[in-house]
PDB file of N, CA and C in Angstrom:
ATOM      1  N   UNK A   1       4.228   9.369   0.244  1.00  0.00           N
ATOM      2  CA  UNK A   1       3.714  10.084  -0.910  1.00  0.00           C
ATOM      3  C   UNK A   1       4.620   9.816  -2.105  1.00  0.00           C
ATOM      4  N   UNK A   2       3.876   9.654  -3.513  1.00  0.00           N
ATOM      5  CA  UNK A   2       4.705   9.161  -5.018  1.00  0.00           C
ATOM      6  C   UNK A   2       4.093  10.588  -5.448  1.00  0.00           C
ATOM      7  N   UNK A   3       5.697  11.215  -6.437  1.00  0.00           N
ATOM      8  CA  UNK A   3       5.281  12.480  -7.201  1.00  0.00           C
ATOM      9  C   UNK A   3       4.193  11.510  -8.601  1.00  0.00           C
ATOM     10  N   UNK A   4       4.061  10.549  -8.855  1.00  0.00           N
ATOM     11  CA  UNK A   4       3.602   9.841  -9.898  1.00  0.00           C
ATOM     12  C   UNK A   4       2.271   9.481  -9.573  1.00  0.00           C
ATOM     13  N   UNK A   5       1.778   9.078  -8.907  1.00  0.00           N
ATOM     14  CA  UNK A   5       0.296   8.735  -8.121  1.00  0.00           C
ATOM     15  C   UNK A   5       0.089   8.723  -7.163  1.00  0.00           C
ATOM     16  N   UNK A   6      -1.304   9.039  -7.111  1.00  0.00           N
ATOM     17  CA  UNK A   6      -1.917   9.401  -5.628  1.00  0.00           C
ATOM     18  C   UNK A   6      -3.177   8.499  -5.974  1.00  0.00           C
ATOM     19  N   UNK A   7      -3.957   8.197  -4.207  1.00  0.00           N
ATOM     20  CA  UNK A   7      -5.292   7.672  -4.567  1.00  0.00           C
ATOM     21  C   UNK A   7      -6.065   8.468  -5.266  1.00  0.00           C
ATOM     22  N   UNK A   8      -7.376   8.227  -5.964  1.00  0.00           N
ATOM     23  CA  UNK A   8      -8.498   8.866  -6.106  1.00  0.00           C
ATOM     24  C   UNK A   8      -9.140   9.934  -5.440  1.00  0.00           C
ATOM     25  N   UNK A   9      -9.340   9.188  -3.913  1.00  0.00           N
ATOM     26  CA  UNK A   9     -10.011  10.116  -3.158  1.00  0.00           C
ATOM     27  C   UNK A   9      -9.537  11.521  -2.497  1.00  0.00           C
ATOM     28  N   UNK A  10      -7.779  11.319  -3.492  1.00  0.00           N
ATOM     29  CA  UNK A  10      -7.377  12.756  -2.575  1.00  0.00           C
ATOM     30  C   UNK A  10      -7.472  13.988  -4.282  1.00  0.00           C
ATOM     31  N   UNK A  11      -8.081  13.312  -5.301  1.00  0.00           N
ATOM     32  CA  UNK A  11      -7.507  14.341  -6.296  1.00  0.00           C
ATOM     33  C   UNK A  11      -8.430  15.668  -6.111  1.00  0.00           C
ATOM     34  N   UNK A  12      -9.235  15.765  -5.013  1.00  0.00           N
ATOM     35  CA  UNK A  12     -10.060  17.486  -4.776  1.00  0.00           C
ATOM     36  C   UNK A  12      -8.470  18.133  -3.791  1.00  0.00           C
ATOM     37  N   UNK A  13      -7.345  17.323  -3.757  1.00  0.00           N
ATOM     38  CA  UNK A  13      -6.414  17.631  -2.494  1.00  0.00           C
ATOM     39  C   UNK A  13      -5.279  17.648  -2.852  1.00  0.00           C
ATOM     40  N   UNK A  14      -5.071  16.569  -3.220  1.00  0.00           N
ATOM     41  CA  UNK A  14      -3.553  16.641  -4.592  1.00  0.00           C
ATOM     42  C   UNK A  14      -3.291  16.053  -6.154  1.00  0.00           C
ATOM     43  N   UNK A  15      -2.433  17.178  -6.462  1.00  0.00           N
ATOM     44  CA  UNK A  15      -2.601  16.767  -8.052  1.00  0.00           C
ATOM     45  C   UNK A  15      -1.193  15.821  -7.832  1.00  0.00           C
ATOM     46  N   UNK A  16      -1.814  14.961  -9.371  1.00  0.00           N
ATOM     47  CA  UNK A  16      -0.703  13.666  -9.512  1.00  0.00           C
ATOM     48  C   UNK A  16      -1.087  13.478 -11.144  1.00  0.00           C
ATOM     49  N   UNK A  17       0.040  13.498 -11.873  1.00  0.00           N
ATOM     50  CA  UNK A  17      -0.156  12.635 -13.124  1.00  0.00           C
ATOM     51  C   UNK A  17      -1.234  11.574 -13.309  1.00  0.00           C
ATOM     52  N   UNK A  18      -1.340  10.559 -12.444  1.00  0.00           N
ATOM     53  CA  UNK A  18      -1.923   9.649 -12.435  1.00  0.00           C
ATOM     54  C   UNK A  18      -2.823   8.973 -11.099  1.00  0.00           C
ATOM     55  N   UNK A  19      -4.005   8.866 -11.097  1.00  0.00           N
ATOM     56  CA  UNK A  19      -4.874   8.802  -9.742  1.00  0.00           C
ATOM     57  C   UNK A  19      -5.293   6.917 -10.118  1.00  0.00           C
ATOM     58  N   UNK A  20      -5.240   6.541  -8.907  1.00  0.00           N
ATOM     59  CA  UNK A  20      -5.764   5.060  -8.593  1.00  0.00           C
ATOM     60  C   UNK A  20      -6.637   5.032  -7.898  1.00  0.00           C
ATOM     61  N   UNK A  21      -7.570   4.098  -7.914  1.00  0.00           N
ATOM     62  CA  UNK A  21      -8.737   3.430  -6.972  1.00  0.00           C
ATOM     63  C   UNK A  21      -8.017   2.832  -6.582  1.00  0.00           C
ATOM     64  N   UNK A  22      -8.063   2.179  -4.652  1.00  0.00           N
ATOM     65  CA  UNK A  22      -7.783   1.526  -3.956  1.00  0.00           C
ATOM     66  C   UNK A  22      -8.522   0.394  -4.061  1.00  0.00           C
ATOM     67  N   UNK A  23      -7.974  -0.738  -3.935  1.00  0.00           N
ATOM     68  CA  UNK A  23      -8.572  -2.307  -4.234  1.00  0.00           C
ATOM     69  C   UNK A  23      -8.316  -2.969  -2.727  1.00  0.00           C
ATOM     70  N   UNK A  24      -9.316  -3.153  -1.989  1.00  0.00           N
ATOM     71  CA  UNK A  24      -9.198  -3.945  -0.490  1.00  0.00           C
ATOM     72  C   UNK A  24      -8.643  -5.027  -0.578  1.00  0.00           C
ATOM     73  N   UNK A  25      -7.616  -5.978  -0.056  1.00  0.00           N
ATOM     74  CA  UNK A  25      -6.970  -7.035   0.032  1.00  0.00           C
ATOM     75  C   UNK A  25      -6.830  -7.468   1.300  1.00  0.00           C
ATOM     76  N   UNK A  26      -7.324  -8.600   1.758  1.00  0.00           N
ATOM     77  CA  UNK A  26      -6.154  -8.915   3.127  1.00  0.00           C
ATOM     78  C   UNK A  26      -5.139  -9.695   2.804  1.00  0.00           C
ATOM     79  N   UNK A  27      -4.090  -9.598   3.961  1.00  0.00           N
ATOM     80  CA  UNK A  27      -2.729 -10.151   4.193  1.00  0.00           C
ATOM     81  C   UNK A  27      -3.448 -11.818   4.417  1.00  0.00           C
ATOM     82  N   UNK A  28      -2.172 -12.356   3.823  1.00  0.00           N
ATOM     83  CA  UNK A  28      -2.585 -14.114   3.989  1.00  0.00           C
ATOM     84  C   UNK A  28      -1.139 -14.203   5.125  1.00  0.00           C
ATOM     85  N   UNK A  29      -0.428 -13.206   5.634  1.00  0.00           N
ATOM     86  CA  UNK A  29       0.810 -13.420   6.447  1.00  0.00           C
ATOM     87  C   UNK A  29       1.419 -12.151   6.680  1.00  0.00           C
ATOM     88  N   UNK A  30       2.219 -12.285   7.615  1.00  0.00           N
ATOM     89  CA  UNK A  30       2.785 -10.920   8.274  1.00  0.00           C
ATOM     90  C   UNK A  30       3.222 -10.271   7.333  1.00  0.00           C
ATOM     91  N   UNK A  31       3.678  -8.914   7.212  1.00  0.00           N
ATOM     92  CA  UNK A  31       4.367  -7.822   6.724  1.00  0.00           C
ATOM     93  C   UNK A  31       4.726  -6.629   6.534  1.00  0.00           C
ATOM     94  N   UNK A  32       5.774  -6.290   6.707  1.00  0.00           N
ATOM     95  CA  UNK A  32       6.324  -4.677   6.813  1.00  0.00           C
ATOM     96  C   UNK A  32       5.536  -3.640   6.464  1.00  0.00           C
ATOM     97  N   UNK A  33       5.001  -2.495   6.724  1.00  0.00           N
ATOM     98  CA  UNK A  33       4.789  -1.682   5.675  1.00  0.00           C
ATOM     99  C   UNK A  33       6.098  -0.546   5.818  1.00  0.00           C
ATOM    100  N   UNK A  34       6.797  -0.675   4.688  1.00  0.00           N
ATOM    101  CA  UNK A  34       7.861   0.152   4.804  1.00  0.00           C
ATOM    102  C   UNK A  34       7.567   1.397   4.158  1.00  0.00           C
ATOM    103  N   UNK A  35       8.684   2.852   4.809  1.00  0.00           N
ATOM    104  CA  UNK A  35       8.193   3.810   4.197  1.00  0.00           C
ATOM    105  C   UNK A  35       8.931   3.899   2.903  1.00  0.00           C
ATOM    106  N   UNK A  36       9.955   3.226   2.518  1.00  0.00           N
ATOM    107  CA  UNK A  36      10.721   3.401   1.053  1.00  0.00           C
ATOM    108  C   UNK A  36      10.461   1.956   0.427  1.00  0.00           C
ATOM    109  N   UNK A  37      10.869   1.971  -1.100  1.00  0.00           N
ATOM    110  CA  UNK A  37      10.446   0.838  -1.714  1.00  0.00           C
ATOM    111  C   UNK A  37      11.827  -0.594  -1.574  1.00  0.00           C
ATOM    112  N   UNK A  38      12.781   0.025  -1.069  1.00  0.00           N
ATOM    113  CA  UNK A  38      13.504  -0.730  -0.689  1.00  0.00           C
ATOM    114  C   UNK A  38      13.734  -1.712   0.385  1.00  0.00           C
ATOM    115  N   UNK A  39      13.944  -2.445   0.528  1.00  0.00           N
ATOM    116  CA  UNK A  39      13.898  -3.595   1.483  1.00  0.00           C
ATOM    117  C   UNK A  39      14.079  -2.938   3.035  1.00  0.00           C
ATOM    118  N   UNK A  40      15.449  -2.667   3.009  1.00  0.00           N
ATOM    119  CA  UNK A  40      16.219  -2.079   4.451  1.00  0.00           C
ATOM    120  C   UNK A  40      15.400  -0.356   4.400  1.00  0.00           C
ATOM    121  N   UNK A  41      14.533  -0.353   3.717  1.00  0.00           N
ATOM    122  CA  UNK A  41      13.660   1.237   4.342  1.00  0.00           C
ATOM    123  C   UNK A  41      12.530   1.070   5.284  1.00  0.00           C
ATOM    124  N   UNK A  42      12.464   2.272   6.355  1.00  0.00           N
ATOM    125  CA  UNK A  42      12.030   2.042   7.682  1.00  0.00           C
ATOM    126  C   UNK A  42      10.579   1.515   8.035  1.00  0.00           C
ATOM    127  N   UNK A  43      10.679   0.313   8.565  1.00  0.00           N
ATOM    128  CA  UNK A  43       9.367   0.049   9.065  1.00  0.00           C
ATOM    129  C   UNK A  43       8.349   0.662   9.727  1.00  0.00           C
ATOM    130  N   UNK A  44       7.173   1.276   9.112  1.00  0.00           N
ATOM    131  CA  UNK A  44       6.128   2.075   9.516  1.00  0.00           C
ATOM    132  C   UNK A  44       5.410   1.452  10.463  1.00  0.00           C
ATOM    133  N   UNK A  45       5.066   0.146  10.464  1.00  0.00           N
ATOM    134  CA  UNK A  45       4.162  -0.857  10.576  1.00  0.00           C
ATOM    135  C   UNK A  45       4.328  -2.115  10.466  1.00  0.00           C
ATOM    136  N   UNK A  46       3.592  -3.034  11.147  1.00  0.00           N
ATOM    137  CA  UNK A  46       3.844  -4.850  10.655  1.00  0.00           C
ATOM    138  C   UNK A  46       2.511  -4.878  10.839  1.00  0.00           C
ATOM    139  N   UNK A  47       1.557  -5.217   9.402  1.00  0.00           N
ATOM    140  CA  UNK A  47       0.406  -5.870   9.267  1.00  0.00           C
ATOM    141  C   UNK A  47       0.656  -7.480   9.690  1.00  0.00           C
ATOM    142  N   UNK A  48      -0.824  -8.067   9.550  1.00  0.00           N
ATOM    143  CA  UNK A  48      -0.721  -9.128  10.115  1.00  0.00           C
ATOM    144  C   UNK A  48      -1.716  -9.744   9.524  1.00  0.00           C
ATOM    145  N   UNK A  49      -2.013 -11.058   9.132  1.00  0.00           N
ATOM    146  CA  UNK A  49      -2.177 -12.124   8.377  1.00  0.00           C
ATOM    147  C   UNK A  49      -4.141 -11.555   8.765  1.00  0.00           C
ATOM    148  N   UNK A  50      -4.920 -10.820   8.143  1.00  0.00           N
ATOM    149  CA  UNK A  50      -6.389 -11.050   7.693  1.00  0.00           C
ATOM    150  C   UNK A  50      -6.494  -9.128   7.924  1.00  0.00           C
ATOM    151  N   UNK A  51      -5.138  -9.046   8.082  1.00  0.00           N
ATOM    152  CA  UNK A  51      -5.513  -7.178   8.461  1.00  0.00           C
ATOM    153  C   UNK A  51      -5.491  -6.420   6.420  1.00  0.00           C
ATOM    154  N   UNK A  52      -6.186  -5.627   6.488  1.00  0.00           N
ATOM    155  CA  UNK A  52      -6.610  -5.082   4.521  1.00  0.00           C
ATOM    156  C   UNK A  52      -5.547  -4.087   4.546  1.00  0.00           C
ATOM    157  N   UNK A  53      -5.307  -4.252   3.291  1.00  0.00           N
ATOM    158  CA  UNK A  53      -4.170  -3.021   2.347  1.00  0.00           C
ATOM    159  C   UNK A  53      -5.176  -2.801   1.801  1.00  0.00           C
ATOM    160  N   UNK A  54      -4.921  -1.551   1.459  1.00  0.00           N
ATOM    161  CA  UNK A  54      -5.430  -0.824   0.220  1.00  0.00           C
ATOM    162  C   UNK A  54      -4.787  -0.768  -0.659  1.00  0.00           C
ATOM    163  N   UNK A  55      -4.809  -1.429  -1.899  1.00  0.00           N
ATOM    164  CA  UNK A  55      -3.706  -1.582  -2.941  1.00  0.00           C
ATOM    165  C   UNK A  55      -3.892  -0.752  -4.256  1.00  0.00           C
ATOM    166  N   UNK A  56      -2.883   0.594  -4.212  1.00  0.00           N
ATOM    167  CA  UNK A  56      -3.185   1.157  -5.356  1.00  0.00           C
ATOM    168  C   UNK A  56      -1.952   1.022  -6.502  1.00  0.00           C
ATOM    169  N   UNK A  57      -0.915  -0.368  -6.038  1.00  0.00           N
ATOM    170  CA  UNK A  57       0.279   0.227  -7.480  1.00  0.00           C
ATOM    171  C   UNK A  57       1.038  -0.821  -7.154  1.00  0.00           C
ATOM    172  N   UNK A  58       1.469  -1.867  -7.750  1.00  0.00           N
ATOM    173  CA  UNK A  58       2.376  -3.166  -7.892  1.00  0.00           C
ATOM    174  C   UNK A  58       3.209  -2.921  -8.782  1.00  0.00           C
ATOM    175  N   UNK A  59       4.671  -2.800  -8.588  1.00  0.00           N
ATOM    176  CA  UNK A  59       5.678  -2.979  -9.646  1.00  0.00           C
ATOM    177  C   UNK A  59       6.628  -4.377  -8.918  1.00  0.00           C
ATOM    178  N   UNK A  60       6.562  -5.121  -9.933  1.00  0.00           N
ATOM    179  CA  UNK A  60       7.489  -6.533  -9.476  1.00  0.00           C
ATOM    180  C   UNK A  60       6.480  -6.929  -8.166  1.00  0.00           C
ATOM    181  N   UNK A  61       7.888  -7.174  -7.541  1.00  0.00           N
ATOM    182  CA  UNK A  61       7.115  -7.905  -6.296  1.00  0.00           C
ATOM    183  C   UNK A  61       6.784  -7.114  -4.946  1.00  0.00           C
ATOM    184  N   UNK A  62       6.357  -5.618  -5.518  1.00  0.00           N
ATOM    185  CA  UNK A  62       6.226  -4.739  -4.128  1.00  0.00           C
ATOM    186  C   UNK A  62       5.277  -4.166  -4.536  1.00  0.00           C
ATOM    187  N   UNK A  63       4.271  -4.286  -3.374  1.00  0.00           N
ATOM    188  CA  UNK A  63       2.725  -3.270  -3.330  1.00  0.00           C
ATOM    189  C   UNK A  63       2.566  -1.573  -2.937  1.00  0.00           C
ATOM    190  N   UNK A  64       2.264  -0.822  -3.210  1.00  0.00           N
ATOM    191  CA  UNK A  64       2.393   0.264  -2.679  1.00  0.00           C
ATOM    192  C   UNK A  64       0.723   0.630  -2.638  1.00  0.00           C
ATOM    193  N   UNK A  65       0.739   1.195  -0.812  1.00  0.00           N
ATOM    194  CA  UNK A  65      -0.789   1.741  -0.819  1.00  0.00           C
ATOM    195  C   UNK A  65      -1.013   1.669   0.619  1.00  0.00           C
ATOM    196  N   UNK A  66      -2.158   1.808   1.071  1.00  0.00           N
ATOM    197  CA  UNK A  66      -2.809   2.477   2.816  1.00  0.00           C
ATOM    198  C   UNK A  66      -2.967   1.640   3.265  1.00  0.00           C
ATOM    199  N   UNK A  67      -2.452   1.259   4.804  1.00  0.00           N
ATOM    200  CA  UNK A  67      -2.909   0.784   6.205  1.00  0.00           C
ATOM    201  C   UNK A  67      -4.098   1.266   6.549  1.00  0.00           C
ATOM    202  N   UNK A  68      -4.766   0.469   6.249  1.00  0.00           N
ATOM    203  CA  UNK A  68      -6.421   1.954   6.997  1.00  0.00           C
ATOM    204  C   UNK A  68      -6.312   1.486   8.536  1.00  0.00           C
ATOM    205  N   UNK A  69      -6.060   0.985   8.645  1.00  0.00           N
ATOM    206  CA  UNK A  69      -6.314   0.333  10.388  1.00  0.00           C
ATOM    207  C   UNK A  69      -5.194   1.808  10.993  1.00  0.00           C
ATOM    208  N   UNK A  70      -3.931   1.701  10.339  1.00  0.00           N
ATOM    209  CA  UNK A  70      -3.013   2.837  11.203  1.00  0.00           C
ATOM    210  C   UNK A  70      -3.171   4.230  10.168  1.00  0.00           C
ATOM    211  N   UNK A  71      -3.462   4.196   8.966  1.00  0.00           N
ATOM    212  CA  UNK A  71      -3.854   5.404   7.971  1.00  0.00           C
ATOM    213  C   UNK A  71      -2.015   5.486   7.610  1.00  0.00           C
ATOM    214  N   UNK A  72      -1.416   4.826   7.527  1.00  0.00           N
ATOM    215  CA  UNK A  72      -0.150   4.726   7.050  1.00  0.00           C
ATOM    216  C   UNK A  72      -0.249   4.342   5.467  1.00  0.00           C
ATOM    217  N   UNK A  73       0.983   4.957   4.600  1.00  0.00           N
ATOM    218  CA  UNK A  73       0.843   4.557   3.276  1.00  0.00           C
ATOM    219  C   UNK A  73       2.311   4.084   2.881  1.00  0.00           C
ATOM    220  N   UNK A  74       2.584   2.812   2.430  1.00  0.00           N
ATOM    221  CA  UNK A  74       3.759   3.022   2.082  1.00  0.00           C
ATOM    222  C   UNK A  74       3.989   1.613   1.414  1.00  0.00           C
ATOM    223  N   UNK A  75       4.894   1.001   1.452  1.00  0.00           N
ATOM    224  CA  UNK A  75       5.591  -0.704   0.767  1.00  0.00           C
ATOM    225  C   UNK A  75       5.220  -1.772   1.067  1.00  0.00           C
ATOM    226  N   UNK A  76       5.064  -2.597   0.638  1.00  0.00           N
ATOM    227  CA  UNK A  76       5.289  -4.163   1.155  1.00  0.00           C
ATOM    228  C   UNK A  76       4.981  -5.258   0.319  1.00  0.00           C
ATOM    229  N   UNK A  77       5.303  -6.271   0.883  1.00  0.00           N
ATOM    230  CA  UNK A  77       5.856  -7.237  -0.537  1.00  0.00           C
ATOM    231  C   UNK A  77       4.856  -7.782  -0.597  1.00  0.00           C
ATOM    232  N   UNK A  78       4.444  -8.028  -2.418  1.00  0.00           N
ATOM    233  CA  UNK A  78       2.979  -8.477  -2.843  1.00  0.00           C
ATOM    234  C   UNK A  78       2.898  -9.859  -2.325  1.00  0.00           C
ATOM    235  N   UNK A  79       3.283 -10.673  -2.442  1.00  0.00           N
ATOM    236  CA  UNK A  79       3.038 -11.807  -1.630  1.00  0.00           C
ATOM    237  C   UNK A  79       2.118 -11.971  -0.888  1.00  0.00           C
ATOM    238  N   UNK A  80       2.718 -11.028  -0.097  1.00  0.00           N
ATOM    239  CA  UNK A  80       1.821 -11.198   1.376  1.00  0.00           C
ATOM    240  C   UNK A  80       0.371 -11.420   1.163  1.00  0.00           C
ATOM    241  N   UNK A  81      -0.184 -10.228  -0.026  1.00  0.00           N
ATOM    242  CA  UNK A  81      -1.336 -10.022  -0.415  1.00  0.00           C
ATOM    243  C   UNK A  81      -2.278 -11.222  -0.654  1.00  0.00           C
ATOM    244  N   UNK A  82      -3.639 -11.473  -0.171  1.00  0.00           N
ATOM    245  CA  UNK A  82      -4.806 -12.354  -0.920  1.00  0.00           C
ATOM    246  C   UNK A  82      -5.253 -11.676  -1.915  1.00  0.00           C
ATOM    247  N   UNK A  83      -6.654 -12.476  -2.219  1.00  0.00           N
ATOM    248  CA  UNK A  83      -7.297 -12.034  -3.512  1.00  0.00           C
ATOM    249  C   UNK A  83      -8.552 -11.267  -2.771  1.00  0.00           C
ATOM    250  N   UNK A  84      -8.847  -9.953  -4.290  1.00  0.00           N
ATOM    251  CA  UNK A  84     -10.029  -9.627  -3.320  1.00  0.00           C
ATOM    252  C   UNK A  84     -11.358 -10.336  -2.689  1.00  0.00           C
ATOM    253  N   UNK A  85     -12.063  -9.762  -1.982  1.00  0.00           N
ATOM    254  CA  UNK A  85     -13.559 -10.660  -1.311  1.00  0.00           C
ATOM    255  C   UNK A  85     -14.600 -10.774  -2.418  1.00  0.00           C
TER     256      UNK A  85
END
């Protein structure tokens, strides 16, 4: 959870300065979903090369947004990311 944004679909649930639509992406290659934005913060998850993020917030080179496959929300490096379908 960011005190700064939340998805869309939770604003009947939580308030946030700022609400995002989630944008479907798949992974073109493995990657962390970490729960902090920092590198060495704890691995929630390892997506895997055609599995979708939900991408609601890119600063530099880190994505922040939902695992729907595990319903996890948290980091990982934009890279990884394709383009949408």
């Amino acid at each position: 959870m960011r005190p700064d944004i939340a998805d869309v679909r939770l604003a009947e649930k939580v308030f946030a300065p700022h609400y995002a639509e989630a944008i479907p992406l798949p992974l073109v290659k493995e990657a962390a979903l970490r729960a902090e934005r920092k590198p060495d913060g704890g691995v929630l998850v390892v997506l895997h090369a055609g599995d979708v993020f939900e991408l609601l917030d890119v600063t530099g080179a880190i994505a922040w947004g939902v695992a729907p496959a595990s319903g996890f929300v948290g980091y990982l490096d934009a890279e990884a990311l394709g383009q949408p379908a």
